[in-house]
Protein backbone atom coordinates (compact mmCIF):
# COMPACT_ATOMS: atom_id res chain seq x y z
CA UNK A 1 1.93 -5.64 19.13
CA UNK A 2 -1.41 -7.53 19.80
CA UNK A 3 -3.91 -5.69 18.36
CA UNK A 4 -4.31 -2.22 16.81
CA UNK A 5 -7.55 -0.18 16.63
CA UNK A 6 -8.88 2.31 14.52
CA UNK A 7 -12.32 4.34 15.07
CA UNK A 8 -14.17 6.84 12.35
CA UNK A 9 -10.56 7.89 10.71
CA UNK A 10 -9.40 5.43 7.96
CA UNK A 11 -12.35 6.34 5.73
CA UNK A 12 -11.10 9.27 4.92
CA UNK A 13 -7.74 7.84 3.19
CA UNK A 14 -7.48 7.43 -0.49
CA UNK A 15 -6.95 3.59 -1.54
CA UNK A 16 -3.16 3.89 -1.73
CA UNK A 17 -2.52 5.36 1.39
CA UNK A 18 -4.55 3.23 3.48
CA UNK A 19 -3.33 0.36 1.63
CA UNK A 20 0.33 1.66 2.90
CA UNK A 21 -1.38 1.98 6.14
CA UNK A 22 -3.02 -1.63 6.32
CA UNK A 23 0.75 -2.88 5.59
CA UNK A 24 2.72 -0.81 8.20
CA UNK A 25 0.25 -2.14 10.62
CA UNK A 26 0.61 -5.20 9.56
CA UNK A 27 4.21 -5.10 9.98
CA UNK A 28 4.13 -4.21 13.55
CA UNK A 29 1.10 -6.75 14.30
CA UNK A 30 2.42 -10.23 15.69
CA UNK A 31 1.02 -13.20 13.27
CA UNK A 32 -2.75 -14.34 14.80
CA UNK A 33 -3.24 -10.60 16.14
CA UNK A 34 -5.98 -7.86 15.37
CA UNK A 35 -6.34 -5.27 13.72
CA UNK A 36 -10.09 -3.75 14.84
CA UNK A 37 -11.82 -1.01 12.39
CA UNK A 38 -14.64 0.73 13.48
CA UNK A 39 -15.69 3.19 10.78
CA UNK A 40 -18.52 3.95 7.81
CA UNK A 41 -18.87 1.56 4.71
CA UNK A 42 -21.36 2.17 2.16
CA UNK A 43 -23.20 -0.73 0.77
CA UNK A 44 -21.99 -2.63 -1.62
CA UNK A 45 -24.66 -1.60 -3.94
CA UNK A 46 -25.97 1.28 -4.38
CA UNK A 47 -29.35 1.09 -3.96
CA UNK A 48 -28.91 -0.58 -0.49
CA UNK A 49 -27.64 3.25 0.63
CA UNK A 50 -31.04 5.15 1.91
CA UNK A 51 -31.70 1.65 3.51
CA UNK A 52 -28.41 1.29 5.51
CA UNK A 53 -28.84 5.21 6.59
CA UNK A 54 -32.30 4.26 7.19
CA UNK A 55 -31.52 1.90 9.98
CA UNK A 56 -28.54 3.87 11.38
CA UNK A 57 -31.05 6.76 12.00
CA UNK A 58 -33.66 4.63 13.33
CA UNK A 59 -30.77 2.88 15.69
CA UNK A 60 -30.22 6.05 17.08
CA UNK A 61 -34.06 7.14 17.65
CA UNK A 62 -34.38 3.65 19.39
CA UNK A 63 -31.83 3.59 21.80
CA UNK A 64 -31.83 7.29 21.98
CA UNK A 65 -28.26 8.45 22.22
CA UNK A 66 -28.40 11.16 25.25
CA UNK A 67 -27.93 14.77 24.26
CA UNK A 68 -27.56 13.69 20.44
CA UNK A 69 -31.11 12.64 19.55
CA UNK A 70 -31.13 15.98 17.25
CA UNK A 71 -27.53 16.00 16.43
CA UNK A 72 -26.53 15.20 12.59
CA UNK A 73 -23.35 14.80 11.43
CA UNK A 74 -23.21 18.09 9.62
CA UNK A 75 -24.86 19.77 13.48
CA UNK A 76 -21.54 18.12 15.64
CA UNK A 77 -19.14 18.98 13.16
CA UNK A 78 -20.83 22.97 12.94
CA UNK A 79 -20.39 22.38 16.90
CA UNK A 80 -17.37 21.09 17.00
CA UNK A 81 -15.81 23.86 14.98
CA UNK A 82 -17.27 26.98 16.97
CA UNK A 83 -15.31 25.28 20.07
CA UNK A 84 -13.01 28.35 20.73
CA UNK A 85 -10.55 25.49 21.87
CA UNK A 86 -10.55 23.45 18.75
CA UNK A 87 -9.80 26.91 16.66
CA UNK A 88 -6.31 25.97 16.00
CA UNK A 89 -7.14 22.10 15.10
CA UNK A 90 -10.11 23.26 12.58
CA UNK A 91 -7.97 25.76 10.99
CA UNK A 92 -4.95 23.04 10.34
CA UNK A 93 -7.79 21.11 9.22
CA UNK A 94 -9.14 23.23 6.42
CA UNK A 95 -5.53 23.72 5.56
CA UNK A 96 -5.39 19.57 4.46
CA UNK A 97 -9.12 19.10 3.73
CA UNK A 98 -9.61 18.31 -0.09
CA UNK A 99 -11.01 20.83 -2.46
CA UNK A 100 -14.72 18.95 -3.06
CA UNK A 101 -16.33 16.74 -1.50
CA UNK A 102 -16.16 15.68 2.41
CA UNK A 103 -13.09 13.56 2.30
CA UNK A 104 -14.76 10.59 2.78
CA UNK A 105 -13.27 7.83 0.29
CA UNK A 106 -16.43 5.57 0.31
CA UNK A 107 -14.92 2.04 -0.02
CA UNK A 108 -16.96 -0.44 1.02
CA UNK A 109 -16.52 -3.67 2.98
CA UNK A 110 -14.90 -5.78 0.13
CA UNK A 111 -12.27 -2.84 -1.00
CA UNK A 112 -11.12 -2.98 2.69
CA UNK A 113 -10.89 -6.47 2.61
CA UNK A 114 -9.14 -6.72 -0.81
CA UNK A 115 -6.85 -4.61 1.10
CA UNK A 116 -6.23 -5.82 3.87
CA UNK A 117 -5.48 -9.18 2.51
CA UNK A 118 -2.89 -7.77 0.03
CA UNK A 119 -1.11 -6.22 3.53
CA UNK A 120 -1.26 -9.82 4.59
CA UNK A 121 -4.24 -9.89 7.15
CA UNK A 122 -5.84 -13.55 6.15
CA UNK A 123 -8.92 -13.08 8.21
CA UNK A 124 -11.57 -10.70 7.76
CA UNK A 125 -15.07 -10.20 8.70
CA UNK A 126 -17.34 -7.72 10.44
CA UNK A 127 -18.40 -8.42 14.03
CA UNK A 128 -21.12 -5.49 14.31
CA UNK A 129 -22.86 -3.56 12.34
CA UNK A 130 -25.53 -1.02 12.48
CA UNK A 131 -26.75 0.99 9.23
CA UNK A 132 -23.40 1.99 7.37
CA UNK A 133 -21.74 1.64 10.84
CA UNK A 134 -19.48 -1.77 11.01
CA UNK A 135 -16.60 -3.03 13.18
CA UNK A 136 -14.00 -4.50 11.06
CA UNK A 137 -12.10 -7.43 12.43
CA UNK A 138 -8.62 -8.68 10.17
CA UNK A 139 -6.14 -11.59 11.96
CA UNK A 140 -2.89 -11.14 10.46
CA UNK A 141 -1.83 -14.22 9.07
C-alpha cells in the first residue's frame, strides 16, 4: 500500500491501541510511503489551549464555512444524533462510548510522534495546521 489516511478518528484511541494501530499500518505501508493524519492535537502546553481554539474559531468566522458558521461541535453532534437514519449507529455508539468524559484521548503532536516512530514511521511532521486542527504526515522508514 502507498499511503493510508486517517481523518477526525484516531484521537479517540487510548495510547496502546493506537500504538497497535500505528504498527499494523505500518506493516501494510511499503517503506518511503504515507501515512496522512488529519485530526485534533492539543498543545503541547497547556496554556497554549484557549489560544489554539482561539484561532480555530476565528478560522472558521474568516473563511466562513457555509451552513456551519453557528454550528459547534456539541450543535452537529446534537444534529447528527436526531437523524432518524443514524438511530441505529448512535445507539451502537452509546453502547462503546466510555463512561466520562468525550472519548477524546488528548495526545498531542509529540505522543503521536513518539508513536509512530516506535511503529517504525522515521519521518514525521505536520504539513497544516489551523488552531488544534493539524495534518499529520509519517514516511515509513
Amino acid at each position: 500500500m502507498d499511503v493510508a489516511v486517517s481523518t477526525t478518528a484516531l484521537h479517540y484511541l487510548p495510547a496502546p491501541v493506537l500504538a497497535s494501530t500505528y504498527r499494523a499500518l505500518a506493516a501494510l505501508l511499503r517503506p518511503g510511503c504515507a501515512l496522512v493524519n488529519g485530526d485534533h492535537f492539543p498543545p503541547e502546553e497547556s496554556p497554549c489551549a484557549d489560544l489554539t481554539a482561539h484561532v480555530g474559531r476565528r478560522r472558521v468566522e474568516r473563511t466562513g464555512a457555509p451552513g456551519h458558521e453557528d454550528e459547534d461541535w456539541e450543535s452537529w453532534w446534537r444534529a447528527a444524533a436526531a437523524d432518524p437514519e443514524l438511530t441505529d449507529l448512535f445507539e451502537q455508539r452509546e453502547k462503546t462510548r466510555p463512561a466520562s468524559g468525550d472519548g477524546n484521548q488528548h495526545l498531542s503532536v509529540a505522543r503521536h510522534t513518539e508513536l509512530l516512530h516506535r511503529a517504525g514511521f522515521r519521518h514525521v511532521t505536520p504539513v497544516r495546521q489551523a488552531g488544534d486542527s493539524r495534518v499529520l504526515v509519517s514516511l515509513k522508514g
